[in-house]
Protein backbone atom coordinates (compact mmCIF):
# COMPACT_ATOMS: atom_id res chain seq x y z
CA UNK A 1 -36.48 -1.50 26.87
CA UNK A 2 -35.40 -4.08 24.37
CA UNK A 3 -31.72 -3.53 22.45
CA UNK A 4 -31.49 -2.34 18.94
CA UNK A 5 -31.20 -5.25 16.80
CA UNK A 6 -28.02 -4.43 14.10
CA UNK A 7 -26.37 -6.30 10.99
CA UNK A 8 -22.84 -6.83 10.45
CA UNK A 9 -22.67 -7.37 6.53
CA UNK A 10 -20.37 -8.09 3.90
CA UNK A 11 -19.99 -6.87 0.53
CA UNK A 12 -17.79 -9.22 -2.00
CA UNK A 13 -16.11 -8.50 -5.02
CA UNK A 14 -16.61 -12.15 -6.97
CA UNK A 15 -14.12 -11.45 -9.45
CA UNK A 16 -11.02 -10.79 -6.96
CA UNK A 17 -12.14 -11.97 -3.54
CA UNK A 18 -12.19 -8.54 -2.32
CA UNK A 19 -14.21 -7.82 0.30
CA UNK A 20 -15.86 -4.64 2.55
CA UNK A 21 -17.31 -5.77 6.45
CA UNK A 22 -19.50 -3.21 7.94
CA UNK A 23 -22.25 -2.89 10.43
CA UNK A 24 -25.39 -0.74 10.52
CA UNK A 25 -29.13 -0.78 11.92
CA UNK A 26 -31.23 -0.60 8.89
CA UNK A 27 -29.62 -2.89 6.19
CA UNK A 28 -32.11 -1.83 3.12
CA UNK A 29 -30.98 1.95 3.88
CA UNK A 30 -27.29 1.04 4.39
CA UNK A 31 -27.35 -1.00 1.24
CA UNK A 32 -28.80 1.34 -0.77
CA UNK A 33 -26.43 4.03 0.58
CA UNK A 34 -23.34 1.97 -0.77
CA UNK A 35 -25.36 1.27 -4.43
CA UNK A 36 -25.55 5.58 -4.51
CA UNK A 37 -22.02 6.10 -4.01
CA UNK A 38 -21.06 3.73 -5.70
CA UNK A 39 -22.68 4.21 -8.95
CA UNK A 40 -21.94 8.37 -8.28
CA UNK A 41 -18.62 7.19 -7.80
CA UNK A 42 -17.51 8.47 -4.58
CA UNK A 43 -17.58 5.70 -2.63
CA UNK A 44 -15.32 5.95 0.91
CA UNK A 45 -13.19 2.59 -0.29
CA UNK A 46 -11.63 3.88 -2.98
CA UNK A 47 -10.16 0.77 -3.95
CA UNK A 48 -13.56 -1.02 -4.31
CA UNK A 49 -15.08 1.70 -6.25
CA UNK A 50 -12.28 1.32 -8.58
CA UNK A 51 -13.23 -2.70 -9.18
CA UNK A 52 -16.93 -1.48 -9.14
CA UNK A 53 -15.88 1.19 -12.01
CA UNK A 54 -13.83 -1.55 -14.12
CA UNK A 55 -15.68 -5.19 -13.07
CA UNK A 56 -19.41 -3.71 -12.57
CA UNK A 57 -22.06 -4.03 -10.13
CA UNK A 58 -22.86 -7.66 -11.08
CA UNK A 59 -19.42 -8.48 -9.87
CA UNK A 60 -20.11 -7.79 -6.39
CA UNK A 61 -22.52 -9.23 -3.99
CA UNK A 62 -24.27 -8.09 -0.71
CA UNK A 63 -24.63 -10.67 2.13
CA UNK A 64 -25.57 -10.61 6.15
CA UNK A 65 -23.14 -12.20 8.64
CA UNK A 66 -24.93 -11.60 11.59
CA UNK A 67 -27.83 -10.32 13.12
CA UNK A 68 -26.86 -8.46 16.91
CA UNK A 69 -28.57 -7.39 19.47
CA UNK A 70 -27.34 -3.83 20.71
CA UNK A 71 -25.25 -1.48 19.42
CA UNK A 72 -21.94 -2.36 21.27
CA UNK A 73 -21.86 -5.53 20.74
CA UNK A 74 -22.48 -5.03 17.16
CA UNK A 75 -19.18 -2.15 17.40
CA UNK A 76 -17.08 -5.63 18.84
CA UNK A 77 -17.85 -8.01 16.44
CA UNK A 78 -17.40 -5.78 14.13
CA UNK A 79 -13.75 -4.79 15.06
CA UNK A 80 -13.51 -8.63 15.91
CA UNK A 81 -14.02 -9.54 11.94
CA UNK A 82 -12.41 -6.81 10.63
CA UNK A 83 -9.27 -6.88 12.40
CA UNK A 84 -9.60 -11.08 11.92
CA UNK A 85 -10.16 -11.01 8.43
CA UNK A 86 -8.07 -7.58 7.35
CA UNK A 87 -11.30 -7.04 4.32
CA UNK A 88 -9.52 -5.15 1.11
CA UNK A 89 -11.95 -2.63 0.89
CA UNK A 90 -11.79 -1.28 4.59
CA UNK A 91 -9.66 1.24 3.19
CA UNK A 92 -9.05 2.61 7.11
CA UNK A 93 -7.83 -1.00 8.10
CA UNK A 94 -5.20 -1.63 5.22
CA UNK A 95 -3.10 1.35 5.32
CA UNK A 96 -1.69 1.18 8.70
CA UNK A 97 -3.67 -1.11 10.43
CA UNK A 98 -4.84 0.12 13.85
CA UNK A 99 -4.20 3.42 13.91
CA UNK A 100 -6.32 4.11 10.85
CA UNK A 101 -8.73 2.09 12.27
CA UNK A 102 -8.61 3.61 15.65
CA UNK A 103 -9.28 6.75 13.29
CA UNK A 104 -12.34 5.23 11.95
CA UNK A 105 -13.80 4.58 15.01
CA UNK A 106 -13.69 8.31 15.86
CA UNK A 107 -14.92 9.57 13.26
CA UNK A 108 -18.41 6.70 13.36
CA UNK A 109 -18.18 8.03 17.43
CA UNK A 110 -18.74 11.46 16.17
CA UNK A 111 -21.20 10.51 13.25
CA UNK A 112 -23.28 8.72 16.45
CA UNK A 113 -23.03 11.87 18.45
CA UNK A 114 -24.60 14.18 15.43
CA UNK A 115 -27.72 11.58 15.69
CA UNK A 116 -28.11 12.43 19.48
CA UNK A 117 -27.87 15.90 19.17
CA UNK A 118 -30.06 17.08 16.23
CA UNK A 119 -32.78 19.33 17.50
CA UNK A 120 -35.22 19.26 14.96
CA UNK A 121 -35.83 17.90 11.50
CA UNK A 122 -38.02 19.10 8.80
CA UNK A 123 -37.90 18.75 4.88
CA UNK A 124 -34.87 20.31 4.73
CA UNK A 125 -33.17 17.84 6.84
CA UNK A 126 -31.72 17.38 10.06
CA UNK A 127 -30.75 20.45 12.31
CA UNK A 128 -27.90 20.58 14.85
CA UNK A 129 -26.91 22.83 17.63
CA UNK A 130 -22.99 23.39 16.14
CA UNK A 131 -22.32 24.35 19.40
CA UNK A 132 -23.40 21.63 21.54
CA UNK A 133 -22.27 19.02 18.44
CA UNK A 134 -18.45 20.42 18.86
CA UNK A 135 -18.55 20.20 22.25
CA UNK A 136 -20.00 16.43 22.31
CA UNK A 137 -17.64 15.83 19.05
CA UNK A 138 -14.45 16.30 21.55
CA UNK A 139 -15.69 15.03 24.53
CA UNK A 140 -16.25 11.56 22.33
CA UNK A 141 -13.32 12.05 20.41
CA UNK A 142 -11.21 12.24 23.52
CA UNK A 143 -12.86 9.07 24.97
CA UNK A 144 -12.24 7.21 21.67
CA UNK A 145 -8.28 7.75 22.11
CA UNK A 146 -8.44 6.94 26.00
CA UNK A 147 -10.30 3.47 25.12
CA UNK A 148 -8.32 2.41 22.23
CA UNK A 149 -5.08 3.98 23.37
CA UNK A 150 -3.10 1.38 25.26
CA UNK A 151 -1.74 2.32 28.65
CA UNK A 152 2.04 1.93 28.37
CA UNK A 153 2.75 3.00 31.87
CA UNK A 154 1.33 -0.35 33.27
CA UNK A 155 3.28 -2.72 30.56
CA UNK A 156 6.26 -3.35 32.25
């Protein structure tokens, strides 16, 4: 079975230089998503809804970086540019660097794991066994910290 092919993307603020990396699978949908926050004004990047509320939209552009086959390699580059480039708007990233980001990465690890589990969907939306979603939601959660955690007993 082939990969998923995924986009690593950037959105710029051309006025200030400011800029937001991210990654998803379906670009038009994850663009789109950003325009309706934005313009409802709850965007997750605080900061770069604030220079969307006083520069406007046609201060910022959209752009692809790369096009990636499978989803964790998409996950590395991703960490790869953001951690390279330190982006403004990754609001997880600039406060305390890693552990905010290691943060992040839990809580996309437990957005992923309320895809897998959904066990039906109808008009109303998606439908998840809460049960089975809490008990997936710590199991990933807990596997997060142990891979991004580093082991201190062996640096010596």
């Amino acid at each position: 079975m082939p990969s998923e092919q995924g986009f690593l993307y950037e959105i710029q603020n051309t006025m200030t230089g400011a800029r937001y990396i991210g990654r998803c699978l379906n670009i038009e949908v994850r663009w789109s998503t950003h325009l309706r926050e934005l313009q409802r004004g709850r965007h997750v990047s605080i900061p770069m809804q604030r220079d969307w509320n006083a520069y406007g939209p046609t201060a910022f552009t959209f752009r692809i970086l790369a096009v990636v086959d499978g989803a964790a390699e998409l996950a590395v580059q991703e960490s790869a540019i953001i951690m390279e480039k330190q982006p403004a708007y990754n609001t997880a990233l600039t406060k305390s660097g890693k552990d905010l980001h290691k943060e992040a990465m839990r809580r996309r690890a437990a957005q992923n794991a309320a895809r897998v589990i959904c066990t039906h969907e109808d008009e109303a939306g998606l439908h998840f066994d809460k049960a089975r979603f809490q008990l997936m939601r710590n199991a990933i959660t807990d596997e997060t910290d142990a891979r991004l955690t580093p082991d201190v007993s062996s640096e010596e």
